[in-house]
PDB file of N, CA and C in Angstrom:
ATOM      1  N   UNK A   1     -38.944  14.813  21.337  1.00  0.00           N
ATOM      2  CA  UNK A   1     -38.496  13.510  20.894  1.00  0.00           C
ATOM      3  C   UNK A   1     -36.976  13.493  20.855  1.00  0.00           C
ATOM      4  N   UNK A   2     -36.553  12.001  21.375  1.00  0.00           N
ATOM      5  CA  UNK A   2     -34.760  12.537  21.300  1.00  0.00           C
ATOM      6  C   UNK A   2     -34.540  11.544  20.138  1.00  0.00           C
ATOM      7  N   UNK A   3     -33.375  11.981  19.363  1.00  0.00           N
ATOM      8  CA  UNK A   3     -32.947  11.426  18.247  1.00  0.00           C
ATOM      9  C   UNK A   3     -31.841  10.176  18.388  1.00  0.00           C
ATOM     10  N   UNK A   4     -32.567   9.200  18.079  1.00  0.00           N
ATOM     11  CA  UNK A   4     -31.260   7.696  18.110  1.00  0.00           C
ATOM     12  C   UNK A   4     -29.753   8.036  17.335  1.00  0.00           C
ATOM     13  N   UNK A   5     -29.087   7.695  17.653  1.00  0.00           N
ATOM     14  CA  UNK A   5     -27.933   8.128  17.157  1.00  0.00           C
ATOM     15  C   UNK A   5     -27.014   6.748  17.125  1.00  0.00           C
ATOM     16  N   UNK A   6     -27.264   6.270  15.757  1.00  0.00           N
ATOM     17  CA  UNK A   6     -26.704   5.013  15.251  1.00  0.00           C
ATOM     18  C   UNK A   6     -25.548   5.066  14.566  1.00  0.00           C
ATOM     19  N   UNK A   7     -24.495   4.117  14.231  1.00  0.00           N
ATOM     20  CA  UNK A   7     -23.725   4.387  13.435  1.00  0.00           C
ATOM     21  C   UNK A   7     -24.283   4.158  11.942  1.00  0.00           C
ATOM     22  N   UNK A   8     -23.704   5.344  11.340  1.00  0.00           N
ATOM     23  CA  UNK A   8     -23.726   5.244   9.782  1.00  0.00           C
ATOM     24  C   UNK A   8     -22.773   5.460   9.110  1.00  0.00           C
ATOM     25  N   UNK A   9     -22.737   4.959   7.712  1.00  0.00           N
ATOM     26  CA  UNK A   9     -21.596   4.936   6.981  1.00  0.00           C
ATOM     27  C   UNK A   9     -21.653   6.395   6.480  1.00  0.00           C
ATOM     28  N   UNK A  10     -20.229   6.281   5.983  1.00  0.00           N
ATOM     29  CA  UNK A  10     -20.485   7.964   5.396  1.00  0.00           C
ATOM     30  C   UNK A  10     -20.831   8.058   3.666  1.00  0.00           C
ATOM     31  N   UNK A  11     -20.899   7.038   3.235  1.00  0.00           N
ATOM     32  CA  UNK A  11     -21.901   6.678   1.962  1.00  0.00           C
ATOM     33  C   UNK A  11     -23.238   6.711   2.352  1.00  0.00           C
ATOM     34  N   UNK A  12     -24.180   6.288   3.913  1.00  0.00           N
ATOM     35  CA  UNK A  12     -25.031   6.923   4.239  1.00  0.00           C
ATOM     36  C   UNK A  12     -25.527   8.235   4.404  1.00  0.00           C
ATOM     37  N   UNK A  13     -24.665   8.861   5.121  1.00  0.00           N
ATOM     38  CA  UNK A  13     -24.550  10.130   4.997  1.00  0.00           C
ATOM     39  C   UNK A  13     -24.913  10.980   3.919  1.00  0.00           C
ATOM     40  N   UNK A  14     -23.727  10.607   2.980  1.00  0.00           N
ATOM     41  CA  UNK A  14     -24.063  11.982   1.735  1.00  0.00           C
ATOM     42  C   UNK A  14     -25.022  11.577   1.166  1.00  0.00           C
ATOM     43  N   UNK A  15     -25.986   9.792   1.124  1.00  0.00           N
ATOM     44  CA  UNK A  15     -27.332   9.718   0.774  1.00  0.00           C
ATOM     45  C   UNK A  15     -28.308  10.593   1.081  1.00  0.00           C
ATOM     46  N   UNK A  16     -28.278  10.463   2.220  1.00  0.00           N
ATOM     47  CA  UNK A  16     -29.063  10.847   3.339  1.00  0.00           C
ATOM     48  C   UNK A  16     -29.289  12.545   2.614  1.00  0.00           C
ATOM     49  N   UNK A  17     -28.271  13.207   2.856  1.00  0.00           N
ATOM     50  CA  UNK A  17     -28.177  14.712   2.323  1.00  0.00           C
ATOM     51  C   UNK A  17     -28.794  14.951   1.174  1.00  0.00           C
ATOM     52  N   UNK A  18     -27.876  14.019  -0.044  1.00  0.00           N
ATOM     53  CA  UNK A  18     -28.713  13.956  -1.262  1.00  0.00           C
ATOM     54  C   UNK A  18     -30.206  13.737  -1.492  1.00  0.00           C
ATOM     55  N   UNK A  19     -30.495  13.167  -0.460  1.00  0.00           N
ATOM     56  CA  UNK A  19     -32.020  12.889  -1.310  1.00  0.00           C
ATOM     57  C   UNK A  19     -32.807  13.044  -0.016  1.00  0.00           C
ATOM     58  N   UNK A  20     -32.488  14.293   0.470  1.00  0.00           N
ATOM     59  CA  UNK A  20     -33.026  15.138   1.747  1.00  0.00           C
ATOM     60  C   UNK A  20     -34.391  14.596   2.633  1.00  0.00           C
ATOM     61  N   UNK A  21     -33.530  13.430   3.190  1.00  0.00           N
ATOM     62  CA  UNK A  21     -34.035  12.859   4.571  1.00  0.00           C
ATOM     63  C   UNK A  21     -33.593  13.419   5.224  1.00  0.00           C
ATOM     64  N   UNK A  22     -34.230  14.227   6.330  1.00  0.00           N
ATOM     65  CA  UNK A  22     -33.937  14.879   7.486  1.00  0.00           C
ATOM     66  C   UNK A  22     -33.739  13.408   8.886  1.00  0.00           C
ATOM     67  N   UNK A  23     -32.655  14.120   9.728  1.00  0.00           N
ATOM     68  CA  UNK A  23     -32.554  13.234  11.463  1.00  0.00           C
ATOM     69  C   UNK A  23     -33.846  12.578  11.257  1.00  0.00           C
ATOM     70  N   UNK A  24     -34.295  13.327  12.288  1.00  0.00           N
ATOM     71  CA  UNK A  24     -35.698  13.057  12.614  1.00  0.00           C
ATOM     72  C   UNK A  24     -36.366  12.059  11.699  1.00  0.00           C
ATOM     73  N   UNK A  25     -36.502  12.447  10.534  1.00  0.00           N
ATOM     74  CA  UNK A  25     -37.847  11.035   9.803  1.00  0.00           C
ATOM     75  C   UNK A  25     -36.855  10.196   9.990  1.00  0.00           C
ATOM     76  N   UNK A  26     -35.563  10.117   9.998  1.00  0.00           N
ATOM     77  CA  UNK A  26     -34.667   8.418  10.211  1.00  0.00           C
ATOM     78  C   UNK A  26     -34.658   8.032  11.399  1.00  0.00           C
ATOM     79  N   UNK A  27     -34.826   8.452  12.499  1.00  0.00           N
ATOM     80  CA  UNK A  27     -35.213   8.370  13.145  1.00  0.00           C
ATOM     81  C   UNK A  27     -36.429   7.809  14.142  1.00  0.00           C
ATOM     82  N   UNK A  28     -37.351   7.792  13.405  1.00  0.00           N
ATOM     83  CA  UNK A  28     -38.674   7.477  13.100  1.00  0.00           C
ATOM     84  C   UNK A  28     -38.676   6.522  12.280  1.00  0.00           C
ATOM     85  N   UNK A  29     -38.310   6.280  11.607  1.00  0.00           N
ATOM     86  CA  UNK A  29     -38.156   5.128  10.779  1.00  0.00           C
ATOM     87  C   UNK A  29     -36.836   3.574  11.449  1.00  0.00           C
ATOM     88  N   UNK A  30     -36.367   4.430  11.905  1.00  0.00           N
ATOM     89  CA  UNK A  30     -35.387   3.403  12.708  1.00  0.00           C
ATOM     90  C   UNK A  30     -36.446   3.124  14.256  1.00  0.00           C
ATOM     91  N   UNK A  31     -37.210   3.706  14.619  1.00  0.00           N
ATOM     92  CA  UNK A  31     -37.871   3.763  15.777  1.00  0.00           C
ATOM     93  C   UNK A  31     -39.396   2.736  15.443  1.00  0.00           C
ATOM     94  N   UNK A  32     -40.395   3.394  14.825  1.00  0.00           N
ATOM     95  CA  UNK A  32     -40.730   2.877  14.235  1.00  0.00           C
ATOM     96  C   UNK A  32     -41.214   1.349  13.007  1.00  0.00           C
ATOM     97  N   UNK A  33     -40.176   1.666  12.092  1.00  0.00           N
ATOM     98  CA  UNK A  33     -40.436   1.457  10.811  1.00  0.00           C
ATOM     99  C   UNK A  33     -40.431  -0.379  11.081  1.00  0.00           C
ATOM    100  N   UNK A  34     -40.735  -0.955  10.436  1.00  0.00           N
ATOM    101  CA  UNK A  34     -40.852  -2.273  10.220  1.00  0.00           C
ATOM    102  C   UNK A  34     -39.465  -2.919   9.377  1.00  0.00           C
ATOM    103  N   UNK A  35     -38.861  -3.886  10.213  1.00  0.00           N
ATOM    104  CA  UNK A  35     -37.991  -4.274   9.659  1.00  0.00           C
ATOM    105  C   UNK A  35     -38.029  -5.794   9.181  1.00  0.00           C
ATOM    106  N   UNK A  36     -37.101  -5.719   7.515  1.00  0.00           N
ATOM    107  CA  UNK A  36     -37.211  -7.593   6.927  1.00  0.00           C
ATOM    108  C   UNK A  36     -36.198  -7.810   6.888  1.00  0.00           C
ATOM    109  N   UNK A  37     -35.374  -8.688   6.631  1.00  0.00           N
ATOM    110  CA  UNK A  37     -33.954  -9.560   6.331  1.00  0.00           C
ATOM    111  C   UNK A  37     -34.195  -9.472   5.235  1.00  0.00           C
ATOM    112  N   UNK A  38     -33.104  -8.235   4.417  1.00  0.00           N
ATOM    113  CA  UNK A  38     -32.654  -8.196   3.196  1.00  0.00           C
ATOM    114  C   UNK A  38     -31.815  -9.146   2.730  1.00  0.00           C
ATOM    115  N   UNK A  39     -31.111  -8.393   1.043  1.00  0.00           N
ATOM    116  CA  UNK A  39     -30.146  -9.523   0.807  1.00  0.00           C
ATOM    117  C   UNK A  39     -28.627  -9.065   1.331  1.00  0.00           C
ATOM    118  N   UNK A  40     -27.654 -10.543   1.303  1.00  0.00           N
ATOM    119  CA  UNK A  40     -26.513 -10.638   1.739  1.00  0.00           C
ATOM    120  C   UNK A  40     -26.629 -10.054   3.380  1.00  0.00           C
ATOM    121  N   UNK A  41     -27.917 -10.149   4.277  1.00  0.00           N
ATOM    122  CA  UNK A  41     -27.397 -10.321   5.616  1.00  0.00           C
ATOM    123  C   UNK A  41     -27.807  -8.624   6.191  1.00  0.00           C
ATOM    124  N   UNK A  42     -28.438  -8.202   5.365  1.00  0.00           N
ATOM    125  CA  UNK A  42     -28.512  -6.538   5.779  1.00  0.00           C
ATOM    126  C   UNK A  42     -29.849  -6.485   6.344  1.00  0.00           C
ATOM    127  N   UNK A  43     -30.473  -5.967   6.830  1.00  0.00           N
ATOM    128  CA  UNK A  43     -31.641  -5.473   7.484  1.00  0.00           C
ATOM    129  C   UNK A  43     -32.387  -4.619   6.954  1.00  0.00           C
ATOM    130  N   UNK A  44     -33.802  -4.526   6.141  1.00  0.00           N
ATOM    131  CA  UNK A  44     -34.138  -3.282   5.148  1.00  0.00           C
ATOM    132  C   UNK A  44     -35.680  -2.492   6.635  1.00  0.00           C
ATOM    133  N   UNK A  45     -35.301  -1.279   6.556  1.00  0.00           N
ATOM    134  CA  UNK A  45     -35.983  -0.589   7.260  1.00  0.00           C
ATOM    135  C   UNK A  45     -37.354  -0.031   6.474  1.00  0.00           C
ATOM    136  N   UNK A  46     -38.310   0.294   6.593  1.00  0.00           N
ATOM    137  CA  UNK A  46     -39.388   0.969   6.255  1.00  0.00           C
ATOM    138  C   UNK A  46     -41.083   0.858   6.490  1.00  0.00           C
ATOM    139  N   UNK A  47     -41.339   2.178   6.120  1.00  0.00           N
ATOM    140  CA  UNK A  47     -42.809   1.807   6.446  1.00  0.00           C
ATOM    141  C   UNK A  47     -43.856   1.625   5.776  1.00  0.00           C
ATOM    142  N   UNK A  48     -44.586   0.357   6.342  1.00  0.00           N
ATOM    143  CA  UNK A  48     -45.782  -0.407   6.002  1.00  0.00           C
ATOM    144  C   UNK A  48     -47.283   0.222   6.825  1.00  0.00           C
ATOM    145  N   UNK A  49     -48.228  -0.224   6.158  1.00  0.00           N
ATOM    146  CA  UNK A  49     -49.654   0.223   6.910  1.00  0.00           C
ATOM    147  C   UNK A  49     -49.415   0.180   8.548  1.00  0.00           C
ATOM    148  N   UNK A  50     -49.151  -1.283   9.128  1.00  0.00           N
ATOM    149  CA  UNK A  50     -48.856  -0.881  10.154  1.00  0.00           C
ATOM    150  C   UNK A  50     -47.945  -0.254  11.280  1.00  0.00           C
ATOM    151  N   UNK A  51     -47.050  -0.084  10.598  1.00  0.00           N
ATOM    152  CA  UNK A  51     -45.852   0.979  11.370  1.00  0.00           C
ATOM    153  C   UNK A  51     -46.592   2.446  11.310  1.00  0.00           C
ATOM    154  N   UNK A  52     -47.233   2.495  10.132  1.00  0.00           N
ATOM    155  CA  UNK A  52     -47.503   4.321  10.095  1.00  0.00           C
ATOM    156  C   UNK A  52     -48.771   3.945  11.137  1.00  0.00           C
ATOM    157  N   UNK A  53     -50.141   3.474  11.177  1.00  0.00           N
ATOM    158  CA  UNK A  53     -50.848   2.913  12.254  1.00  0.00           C
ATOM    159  C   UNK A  53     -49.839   3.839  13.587  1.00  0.00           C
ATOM    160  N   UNK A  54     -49.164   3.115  13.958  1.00  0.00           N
ATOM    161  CA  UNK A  54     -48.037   3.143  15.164  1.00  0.00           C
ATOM    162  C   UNK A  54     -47.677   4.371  15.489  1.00  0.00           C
ATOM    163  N   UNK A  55     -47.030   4.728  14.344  1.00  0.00           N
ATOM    164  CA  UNK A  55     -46.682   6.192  14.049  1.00  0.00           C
ATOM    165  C   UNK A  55     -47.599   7.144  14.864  1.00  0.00           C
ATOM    166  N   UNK A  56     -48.693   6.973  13.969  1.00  0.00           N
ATOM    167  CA  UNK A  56     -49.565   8.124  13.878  1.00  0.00           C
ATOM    168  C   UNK A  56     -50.523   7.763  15.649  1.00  0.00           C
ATOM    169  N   UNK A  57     -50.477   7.046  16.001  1.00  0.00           N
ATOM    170  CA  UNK A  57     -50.892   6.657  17.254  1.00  0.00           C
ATOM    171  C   UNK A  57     -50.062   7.271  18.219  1.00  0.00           C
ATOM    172  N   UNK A  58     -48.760   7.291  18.569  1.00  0.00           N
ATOM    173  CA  UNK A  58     -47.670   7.859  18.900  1.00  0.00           C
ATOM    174  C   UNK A  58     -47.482   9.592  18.533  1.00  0.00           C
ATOM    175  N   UNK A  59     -47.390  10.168  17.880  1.00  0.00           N
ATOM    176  CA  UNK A  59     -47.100  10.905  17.181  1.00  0.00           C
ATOM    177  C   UNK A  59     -48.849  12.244  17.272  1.00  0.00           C
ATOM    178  N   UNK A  60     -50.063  11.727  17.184  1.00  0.00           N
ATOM    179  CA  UNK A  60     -51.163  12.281  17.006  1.00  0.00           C
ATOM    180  C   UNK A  60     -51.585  12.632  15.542  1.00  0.00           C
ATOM    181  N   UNK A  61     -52.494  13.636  15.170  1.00  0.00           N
ATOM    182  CA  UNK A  61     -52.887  13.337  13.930  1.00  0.00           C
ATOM    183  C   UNK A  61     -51.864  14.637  13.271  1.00  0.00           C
ATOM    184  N   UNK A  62     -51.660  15.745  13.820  1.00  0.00           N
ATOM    185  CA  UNK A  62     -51.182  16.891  13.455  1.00  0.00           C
ATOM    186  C   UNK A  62     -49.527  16.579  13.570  1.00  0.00           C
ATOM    187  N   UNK A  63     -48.963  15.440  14.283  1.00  0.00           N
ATOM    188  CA  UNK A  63     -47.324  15.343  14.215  1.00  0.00           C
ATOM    189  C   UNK A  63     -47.555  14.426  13.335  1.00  0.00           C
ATOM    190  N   UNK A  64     -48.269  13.269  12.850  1.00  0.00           N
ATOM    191  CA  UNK A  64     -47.788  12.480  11.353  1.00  0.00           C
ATOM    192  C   UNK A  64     -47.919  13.372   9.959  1.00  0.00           C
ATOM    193  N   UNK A  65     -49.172  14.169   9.822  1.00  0.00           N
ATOM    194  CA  UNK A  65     -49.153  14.554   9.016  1.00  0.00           C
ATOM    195  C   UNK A  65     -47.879  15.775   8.539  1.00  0.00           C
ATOM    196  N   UNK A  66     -47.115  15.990   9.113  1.00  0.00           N
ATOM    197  CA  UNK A  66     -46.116  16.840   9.324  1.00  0.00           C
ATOM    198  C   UNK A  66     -45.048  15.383   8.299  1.00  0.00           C
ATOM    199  N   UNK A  67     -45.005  14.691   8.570  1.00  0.00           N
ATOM    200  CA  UNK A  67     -44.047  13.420   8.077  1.00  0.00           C
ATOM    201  C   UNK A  67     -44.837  12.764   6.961  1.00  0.00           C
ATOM    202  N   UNK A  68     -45.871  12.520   6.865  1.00  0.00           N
ATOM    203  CA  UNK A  68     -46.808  11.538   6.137  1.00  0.00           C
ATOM    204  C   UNK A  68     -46.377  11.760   4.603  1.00  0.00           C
ATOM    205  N   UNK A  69     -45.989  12.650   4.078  1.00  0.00           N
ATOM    206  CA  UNK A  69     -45.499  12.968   2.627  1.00  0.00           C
ATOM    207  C   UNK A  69     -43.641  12.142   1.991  1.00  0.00           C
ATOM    208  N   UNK A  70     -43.280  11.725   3.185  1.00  0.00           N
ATOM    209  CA  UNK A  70     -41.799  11.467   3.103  1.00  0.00           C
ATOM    210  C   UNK A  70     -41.918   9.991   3.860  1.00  0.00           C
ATOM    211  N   UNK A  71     -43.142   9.214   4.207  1.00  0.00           N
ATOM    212  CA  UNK A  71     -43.519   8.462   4.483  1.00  0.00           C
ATOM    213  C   UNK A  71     -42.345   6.983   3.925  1.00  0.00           C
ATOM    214  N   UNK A  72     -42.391   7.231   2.354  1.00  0.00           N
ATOM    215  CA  UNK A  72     -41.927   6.317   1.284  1.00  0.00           C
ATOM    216  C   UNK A  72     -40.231   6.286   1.608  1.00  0.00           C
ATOM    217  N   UNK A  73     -39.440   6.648   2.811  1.00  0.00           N
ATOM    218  CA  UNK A  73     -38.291   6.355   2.745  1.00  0.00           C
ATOM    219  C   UNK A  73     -37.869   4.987   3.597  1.00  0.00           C
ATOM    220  N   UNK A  74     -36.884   4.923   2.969  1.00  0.00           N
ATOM    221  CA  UNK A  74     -36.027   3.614   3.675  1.00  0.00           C
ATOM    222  C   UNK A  74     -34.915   3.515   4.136  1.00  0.00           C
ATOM    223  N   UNK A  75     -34.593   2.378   4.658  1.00  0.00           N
ATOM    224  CA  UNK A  75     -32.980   2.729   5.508  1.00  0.00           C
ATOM    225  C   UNK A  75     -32.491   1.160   5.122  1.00  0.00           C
ATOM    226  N   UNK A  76     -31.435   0.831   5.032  1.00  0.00           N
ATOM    227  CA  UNK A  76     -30.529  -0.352   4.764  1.00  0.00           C
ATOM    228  C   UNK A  76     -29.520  -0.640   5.873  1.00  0.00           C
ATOM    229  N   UNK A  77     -29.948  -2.044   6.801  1.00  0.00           N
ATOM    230  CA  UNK A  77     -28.595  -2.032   7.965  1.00  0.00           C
ATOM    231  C   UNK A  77     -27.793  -2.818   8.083  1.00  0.00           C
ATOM    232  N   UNK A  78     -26.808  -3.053   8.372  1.00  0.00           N
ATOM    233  CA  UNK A  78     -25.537  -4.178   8.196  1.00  0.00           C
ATOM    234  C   UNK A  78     -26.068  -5.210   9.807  1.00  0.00           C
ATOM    235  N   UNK A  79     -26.161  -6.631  10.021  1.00  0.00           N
ATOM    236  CA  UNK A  79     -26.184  -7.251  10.749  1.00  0.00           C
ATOM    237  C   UNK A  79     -26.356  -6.629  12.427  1.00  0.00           C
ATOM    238  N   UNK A  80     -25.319  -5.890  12.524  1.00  0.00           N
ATOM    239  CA  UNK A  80     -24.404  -5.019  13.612  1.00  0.00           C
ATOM    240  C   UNK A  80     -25.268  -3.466  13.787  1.00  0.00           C
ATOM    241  N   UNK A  81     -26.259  -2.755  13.000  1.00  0.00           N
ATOM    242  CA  UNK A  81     -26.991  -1.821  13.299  1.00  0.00           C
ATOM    243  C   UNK A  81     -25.891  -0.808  12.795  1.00  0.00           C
ATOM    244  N   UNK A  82     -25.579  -0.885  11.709  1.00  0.00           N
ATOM    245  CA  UNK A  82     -24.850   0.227  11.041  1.00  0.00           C
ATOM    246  C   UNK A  82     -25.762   1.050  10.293  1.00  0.00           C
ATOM    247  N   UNK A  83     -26.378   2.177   9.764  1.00  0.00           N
ATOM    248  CA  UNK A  83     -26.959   2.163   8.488  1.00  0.00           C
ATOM    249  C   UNK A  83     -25.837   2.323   7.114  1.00  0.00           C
ATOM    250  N   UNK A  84     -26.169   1.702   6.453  1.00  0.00           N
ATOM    251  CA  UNK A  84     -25.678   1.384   5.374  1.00  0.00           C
ATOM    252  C   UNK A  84     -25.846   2.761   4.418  1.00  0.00           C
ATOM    253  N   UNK A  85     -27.032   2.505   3.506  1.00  0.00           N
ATOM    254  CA  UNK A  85     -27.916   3.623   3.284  1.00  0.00           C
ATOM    255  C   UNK A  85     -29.157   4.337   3.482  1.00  0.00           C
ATOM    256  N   UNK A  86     -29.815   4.851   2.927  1.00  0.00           N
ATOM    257  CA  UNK A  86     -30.577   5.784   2.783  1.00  0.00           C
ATOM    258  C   UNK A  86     -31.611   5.907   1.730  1.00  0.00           C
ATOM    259  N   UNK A  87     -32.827   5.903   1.199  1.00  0.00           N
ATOM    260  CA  UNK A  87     -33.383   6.318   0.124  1.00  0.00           C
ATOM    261  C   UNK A  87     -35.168   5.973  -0.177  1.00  0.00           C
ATOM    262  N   UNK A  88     -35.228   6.314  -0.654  1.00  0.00           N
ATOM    263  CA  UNK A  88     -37.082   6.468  -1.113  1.00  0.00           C
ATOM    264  C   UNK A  88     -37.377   5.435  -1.678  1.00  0.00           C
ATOM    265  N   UNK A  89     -38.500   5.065  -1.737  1.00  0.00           N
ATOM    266  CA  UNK A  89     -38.894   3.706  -1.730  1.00  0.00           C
ATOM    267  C   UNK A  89     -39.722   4.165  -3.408  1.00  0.00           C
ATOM    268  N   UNK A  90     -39.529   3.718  -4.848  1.00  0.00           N
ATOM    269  CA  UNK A  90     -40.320   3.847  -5.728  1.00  0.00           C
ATOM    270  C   UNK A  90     -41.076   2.950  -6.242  1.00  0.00           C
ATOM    271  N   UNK A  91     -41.114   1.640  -5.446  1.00  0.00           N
ATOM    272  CA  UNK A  91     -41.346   0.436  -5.907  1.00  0.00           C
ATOM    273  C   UNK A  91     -41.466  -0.179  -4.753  1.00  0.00           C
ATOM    274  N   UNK A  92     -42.398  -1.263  -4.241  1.00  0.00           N
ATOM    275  CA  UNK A  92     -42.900  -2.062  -3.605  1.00  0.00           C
ATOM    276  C   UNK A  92     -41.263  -3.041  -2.836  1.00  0.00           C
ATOM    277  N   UNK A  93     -41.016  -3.001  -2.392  1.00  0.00           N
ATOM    278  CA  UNK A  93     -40.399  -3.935  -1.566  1.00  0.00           C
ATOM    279  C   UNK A  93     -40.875  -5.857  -1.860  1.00  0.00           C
ATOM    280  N   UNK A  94     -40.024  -6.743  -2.862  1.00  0.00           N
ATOM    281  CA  UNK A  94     -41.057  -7.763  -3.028  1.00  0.00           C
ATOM    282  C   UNK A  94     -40.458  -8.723  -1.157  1.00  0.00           C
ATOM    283  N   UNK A  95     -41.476  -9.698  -1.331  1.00  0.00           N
ATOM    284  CA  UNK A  95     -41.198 -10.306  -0.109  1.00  0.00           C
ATOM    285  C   UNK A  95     -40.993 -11.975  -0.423  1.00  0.00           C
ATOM    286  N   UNK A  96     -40.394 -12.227   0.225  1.00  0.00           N
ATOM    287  CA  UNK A  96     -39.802 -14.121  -0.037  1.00  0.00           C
ATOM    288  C   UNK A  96     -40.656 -14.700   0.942  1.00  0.00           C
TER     289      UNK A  96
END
């Protein structure tokens, strides 16, 4: 699998480190993941029943389950495909 290589902020970054999302699952999640129109214009990344569906269709049963535990992360993007941040999802995403 080759890894997308987007711009990110470097407040993404040390997220990213901190709360140990590896390339790859962002990757997958930027590839992947289902995206909504957050607030102030940002783009919120993550995955829903059917992205992991996708996933795991893509991927087979022995490469999701390798990811399926870290499932709950998210990504935040500026208009322009920046990532913003980074972080785990502890709470439902509400929807407008």
């Amino acid at each position: 699998m080759t890894t997308i290589q987007l711009p990110m902020t470097d407040h993404a970054a040390i997220r990213q480190r901190q709360r140990g999302i590896p390339d790859a699952l962002l990757a997958l999640l930027l590839r992947f993941g289902t995206r909504k129109r957050g607030n102030f214009g940002t783009i919120r990344a993550f995955f829903d029943k059917r992205s992991r569906a996708r996933l795991r269709r893509e991927l087979g049963v022995k490469g999701y389950a390798r990811w399926e535990a870290q499932m709950n992360s998210y990504a935040v993007l500026s208009e322009d495909a920046v990532v913003i941040t980074v972080g785990h999802r502890l709470m439902r995403f509400h929807r407008r």
